[in-house]
PDB file of N, CA and C in Angstrom:
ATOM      1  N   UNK A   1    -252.374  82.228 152.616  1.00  0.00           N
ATOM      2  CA  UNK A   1    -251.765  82.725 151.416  1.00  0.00           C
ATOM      3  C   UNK A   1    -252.763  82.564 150.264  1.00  0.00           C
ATOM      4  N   UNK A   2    -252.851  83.316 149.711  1.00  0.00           N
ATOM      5  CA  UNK A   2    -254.185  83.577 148.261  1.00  0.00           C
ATOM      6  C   UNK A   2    -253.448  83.283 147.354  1.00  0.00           C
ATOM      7  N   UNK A   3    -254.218  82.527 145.890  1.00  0.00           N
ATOM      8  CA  UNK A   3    -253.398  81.713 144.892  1.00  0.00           C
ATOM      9  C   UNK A   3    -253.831  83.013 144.104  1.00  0.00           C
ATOM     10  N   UNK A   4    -252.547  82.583 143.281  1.00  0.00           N
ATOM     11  CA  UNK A   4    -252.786  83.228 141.749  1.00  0.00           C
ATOM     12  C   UNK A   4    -252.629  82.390 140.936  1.00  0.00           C
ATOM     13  N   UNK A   5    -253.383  83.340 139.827  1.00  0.00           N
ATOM     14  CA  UNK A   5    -253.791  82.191 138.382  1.00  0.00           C
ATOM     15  C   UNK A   5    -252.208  82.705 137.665  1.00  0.00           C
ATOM     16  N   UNK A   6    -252.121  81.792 136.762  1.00  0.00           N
ATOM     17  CA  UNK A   6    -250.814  81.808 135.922  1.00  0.00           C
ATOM     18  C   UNK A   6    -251.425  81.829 134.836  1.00  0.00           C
ATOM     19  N   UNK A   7    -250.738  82.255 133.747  1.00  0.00           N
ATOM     20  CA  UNK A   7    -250.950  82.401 132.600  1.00  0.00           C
ATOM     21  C   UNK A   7    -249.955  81.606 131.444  1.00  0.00           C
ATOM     22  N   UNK A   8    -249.246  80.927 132.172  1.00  0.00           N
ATOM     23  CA  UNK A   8    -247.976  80.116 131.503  1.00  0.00           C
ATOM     24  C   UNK A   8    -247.608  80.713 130.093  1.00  0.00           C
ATOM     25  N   UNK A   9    -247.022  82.045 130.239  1.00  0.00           N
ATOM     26  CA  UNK A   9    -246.717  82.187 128.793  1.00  0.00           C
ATOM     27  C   UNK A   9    -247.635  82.936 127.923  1.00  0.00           C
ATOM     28  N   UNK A  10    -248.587  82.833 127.980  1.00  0.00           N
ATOM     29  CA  UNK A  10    -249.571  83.094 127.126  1.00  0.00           C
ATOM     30  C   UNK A  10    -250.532  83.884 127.763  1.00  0.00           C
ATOM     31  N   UNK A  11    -250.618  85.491 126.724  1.00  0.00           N
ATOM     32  CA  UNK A  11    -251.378  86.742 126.987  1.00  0.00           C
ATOM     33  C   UNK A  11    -251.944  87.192 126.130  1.00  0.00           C
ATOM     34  N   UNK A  12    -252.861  87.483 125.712  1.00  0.00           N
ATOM     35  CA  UNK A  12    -253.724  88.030 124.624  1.00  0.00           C
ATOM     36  C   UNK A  12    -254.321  89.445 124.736  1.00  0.00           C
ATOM     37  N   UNK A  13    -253.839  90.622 124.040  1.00  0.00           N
ATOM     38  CA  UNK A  13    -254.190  92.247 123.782  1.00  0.00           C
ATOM     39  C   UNK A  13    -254.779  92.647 122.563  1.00  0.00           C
ATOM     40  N   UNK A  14    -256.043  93.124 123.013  1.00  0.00           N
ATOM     41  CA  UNK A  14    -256.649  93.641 121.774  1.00  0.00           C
ATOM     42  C   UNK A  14    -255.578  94.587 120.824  1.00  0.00           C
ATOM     43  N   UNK A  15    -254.916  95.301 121.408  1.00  0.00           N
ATOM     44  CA  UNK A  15    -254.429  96.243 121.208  1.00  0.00           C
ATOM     45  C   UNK A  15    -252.946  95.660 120.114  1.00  0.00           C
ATOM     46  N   UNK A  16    -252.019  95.213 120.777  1.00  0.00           N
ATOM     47  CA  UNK A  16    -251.620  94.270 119.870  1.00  0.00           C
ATOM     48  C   UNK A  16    -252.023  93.172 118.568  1.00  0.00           C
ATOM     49  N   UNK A  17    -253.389  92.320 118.983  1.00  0.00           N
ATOM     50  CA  UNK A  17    -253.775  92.405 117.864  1.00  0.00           C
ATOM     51  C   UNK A  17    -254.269  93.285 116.876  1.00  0.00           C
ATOM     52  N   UNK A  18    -254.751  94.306 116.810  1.00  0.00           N
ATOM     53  CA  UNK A  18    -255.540  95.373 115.871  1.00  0.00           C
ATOM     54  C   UNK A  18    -254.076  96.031 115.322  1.00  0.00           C
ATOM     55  N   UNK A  19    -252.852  96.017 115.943  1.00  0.00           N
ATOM     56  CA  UNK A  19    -251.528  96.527 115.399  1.00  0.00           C
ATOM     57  C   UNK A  19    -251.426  98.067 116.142  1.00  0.00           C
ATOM     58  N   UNK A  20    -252.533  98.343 117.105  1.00  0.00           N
ATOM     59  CA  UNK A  20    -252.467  99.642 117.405  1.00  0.00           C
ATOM     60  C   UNK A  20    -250.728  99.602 118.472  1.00  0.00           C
ATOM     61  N   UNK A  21    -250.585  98.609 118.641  1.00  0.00           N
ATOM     62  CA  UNK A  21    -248.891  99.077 119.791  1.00  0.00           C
ATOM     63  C   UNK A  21    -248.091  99.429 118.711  1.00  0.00           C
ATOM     64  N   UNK A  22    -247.888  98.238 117.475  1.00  0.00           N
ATOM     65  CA  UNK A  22    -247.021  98.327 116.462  1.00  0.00           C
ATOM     66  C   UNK A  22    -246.619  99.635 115.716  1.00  0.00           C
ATOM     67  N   UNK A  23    -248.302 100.551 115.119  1.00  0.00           N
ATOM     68  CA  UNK A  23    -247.986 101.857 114.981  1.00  0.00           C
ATOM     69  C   UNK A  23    -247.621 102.842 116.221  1.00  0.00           C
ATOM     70  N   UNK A  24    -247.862 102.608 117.557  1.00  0.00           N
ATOM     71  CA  UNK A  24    -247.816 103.847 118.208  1.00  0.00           C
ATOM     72  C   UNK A  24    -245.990 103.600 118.048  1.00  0.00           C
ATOM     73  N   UNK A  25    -245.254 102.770 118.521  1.00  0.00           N
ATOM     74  CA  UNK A  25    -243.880 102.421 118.137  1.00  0.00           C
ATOM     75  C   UNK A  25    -243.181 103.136 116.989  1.00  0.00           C
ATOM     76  N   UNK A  26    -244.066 102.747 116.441  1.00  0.00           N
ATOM     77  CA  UNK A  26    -243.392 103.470 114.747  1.00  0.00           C
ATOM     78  C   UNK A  26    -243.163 105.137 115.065  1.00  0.00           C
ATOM     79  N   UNK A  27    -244.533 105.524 115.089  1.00  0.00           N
ATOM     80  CA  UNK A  27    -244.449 107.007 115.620  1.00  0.00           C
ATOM     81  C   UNK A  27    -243.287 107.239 116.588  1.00  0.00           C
ATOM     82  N   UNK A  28    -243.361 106.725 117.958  1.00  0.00           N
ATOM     83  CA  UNK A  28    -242.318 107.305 118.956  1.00  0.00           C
ATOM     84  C   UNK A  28    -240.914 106.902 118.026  1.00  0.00           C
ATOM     85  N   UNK A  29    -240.302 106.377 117.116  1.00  0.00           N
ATOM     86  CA  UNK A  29    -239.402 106.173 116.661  1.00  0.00           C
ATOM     87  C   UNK A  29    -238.625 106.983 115.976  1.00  0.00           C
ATOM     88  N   UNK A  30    -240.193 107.740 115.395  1.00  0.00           N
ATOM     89  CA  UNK A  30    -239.719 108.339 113.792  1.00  0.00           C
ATOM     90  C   UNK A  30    -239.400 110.296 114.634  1.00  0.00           C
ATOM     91  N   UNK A  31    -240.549 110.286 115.499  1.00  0.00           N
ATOM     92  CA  UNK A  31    -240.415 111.578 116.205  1.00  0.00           C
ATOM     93  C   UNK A  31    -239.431 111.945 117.335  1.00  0.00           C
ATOM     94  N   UNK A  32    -238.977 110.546 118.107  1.00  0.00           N
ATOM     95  CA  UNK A  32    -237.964 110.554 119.487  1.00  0.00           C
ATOM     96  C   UNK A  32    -238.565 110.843 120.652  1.00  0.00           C
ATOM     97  N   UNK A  33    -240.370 110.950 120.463  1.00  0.00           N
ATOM     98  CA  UNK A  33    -240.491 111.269 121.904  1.00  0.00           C
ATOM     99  C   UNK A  33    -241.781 109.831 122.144  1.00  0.00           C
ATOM    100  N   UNK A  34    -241.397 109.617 123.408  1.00  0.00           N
ATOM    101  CA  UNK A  34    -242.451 108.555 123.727  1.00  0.00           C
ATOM    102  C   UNK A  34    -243.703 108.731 124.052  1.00  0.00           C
ATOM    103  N   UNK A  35    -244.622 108.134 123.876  1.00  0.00           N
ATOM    104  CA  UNK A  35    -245.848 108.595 123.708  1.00  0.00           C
ATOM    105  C   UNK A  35    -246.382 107.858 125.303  1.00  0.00           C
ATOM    106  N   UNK A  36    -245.892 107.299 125.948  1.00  0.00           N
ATOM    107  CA  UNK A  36    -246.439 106.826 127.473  1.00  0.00           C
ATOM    108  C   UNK A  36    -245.588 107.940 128.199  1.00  0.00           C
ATOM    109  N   UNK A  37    -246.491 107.771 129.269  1.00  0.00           N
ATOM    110  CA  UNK A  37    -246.397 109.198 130.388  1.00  0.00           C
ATOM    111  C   UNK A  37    -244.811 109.058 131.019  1.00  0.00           C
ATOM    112  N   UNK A  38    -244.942 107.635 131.201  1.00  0.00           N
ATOM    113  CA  UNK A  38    -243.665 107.001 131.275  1.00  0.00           C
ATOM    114  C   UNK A  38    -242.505 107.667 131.289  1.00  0.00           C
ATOM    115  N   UNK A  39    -242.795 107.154 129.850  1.00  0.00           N
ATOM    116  CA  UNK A  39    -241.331 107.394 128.332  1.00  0.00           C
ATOM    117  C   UNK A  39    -240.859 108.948 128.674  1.00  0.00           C
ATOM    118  N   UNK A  40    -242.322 109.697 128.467  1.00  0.00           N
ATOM    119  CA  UNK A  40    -241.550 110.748 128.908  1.00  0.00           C
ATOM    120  C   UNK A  40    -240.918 111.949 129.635  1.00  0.00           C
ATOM    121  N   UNK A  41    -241.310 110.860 130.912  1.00  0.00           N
ATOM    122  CA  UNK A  41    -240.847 111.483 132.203  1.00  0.00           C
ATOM    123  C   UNK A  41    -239.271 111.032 132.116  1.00  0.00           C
ATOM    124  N   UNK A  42    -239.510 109.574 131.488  1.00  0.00           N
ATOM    125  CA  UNK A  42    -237.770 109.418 131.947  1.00  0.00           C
ATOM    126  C   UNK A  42    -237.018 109.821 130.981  1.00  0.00           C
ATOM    127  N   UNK A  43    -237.459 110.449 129.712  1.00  0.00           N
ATOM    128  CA  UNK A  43    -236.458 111.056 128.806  1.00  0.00           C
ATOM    129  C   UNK A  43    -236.219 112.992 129.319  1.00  0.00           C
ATOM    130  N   UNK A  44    -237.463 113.058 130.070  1.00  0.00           N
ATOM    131  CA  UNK A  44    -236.889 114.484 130.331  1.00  0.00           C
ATOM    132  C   UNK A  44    -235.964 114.097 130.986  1.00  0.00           C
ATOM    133  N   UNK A  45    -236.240 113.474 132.529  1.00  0.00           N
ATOM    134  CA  UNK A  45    -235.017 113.276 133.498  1.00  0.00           C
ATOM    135  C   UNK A  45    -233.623 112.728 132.884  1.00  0.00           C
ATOM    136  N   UNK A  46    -233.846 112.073 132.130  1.00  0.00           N
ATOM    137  CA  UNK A  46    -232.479 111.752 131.619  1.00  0.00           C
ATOM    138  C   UNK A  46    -231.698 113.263 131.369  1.00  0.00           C
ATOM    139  N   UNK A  47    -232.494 114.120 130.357  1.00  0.00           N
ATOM    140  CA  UNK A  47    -231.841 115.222 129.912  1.00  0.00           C
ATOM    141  C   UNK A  47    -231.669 115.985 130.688  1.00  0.00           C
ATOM    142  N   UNK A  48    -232.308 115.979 131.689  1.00  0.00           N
ATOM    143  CA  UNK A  48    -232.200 116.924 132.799  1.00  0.00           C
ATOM    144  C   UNK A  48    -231.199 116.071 134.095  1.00  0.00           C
ATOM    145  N   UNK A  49    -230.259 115.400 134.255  1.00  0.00           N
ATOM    146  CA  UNK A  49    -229.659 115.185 135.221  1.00  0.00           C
ATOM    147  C   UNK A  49    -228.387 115.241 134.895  1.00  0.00           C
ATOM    148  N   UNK A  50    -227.949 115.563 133.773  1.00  0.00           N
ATOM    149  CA  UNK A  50    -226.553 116.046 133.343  1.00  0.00           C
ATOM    150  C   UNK A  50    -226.846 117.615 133.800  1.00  0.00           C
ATOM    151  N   UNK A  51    -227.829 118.312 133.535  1.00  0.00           N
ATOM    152  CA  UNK A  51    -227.906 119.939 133.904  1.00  0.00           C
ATOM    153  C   UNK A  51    -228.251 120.259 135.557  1.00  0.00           C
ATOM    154  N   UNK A  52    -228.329 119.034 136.045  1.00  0.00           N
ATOM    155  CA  UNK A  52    -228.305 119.641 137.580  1.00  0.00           C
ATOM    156  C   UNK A  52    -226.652 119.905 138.156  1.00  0.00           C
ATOM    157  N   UNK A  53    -225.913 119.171 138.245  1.00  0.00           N
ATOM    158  CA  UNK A  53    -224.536 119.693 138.954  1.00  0.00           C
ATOM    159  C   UNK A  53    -224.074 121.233 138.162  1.00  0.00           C
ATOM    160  N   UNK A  54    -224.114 121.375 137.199  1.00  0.00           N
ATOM    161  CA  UNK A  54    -223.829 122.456 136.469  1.00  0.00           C
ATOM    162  C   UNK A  54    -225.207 123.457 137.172  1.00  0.00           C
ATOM    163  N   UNK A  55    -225.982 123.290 137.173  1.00  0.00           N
ATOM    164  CA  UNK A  55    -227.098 124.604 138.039  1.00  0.00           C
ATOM    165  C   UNK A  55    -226.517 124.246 139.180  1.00  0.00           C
ATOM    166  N   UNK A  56    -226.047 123.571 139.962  1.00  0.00           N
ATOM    167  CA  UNK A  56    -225.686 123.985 141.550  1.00  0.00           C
ATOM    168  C   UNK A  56    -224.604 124.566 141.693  1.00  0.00           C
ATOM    169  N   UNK A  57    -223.310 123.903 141.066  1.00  0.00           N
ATOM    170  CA  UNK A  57    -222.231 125.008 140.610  1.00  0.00           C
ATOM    171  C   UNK A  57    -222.405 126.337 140.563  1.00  0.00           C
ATOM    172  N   UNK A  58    -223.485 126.640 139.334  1.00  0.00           N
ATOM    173  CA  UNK A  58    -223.588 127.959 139.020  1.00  0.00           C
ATOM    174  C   UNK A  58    -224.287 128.789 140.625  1.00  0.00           C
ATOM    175  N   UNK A  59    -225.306 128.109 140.730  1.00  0.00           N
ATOM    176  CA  UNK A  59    -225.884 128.709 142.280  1.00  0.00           C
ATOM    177  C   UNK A  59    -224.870 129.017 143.463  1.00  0.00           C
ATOM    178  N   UNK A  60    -223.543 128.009 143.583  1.00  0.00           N
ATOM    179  CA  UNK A  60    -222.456 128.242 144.746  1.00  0.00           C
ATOM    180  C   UNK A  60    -222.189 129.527 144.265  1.00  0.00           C
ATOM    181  N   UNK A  61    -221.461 129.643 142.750  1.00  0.00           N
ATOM    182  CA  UNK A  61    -220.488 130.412 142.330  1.00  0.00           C
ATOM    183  C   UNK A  61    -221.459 132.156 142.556  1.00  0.00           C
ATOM    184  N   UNK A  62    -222.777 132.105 142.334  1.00  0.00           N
ATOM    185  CA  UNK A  62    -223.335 133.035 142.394  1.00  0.00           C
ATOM    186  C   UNK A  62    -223.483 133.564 144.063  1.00  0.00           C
ATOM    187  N   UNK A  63    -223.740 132.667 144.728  1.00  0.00           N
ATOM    188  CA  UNK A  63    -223.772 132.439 146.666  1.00  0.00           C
ATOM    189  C   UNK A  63    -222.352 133.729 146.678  1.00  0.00           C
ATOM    190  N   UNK A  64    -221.278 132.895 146.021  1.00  0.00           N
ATOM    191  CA  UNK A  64    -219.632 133.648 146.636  1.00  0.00           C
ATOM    192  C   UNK A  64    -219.501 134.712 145.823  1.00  0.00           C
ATOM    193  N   UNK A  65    -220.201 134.881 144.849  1.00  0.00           N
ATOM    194  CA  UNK A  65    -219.932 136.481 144.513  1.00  0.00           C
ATOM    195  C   UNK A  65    -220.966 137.489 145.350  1.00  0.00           C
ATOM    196  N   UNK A  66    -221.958 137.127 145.447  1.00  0.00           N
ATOM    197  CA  UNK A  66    -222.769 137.714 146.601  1.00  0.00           C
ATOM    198  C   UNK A  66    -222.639 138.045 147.742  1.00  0.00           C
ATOM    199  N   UNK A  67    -221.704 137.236 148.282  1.00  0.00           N
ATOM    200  CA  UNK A  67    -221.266 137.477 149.801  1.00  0.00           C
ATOM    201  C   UNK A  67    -219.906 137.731 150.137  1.00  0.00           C
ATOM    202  N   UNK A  68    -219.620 137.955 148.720  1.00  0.00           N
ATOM    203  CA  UNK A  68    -218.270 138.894 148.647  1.00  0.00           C
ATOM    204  C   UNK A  68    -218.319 140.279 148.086  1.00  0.00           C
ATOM    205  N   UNK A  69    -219.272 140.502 147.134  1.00  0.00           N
ATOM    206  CA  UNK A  69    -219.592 142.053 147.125  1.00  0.00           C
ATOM    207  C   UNK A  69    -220.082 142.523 148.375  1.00  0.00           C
ATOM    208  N   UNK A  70    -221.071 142.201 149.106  1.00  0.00           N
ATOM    209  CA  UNK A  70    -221.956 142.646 149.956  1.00  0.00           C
ATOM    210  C   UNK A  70    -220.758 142.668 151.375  1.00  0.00           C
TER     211      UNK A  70
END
């Protein structure tokens, strides 16, 4: 079994220090969209998984008018 180092707590980011997380935050706040690839994969999917049962619906309902004209 291979050890790992611990960090007990304590992490240090350039990025956090210089305040660059603090503004990118601000931004995704003020605009609503997230700026990690992340953020906004899961805000499309969010918006997009209320509109899937309603597109399959519509796809049946279109199936049975199709194969009832024809």
């Amino acid at each position: 079994m291979g050890r790992r180092s611990r960090k007990f707590g304590f992490s240090w980011s350039w990025k956090r220090a210089s305040g660059l997380s603090a503004m990118k935050q601000k931004i995704s706040r003020k605009t609503g969209i997230p700026l990690t690839r992340s953020g906004r994969q899961r805000k499309v999917g969010k918006s997009l998984g209320c509109c899937i049962p309603f597109a399959l619906l519509c796809a049946g309902v279109a199936a049975a008018i199709t194969a009832i004209v024809t």
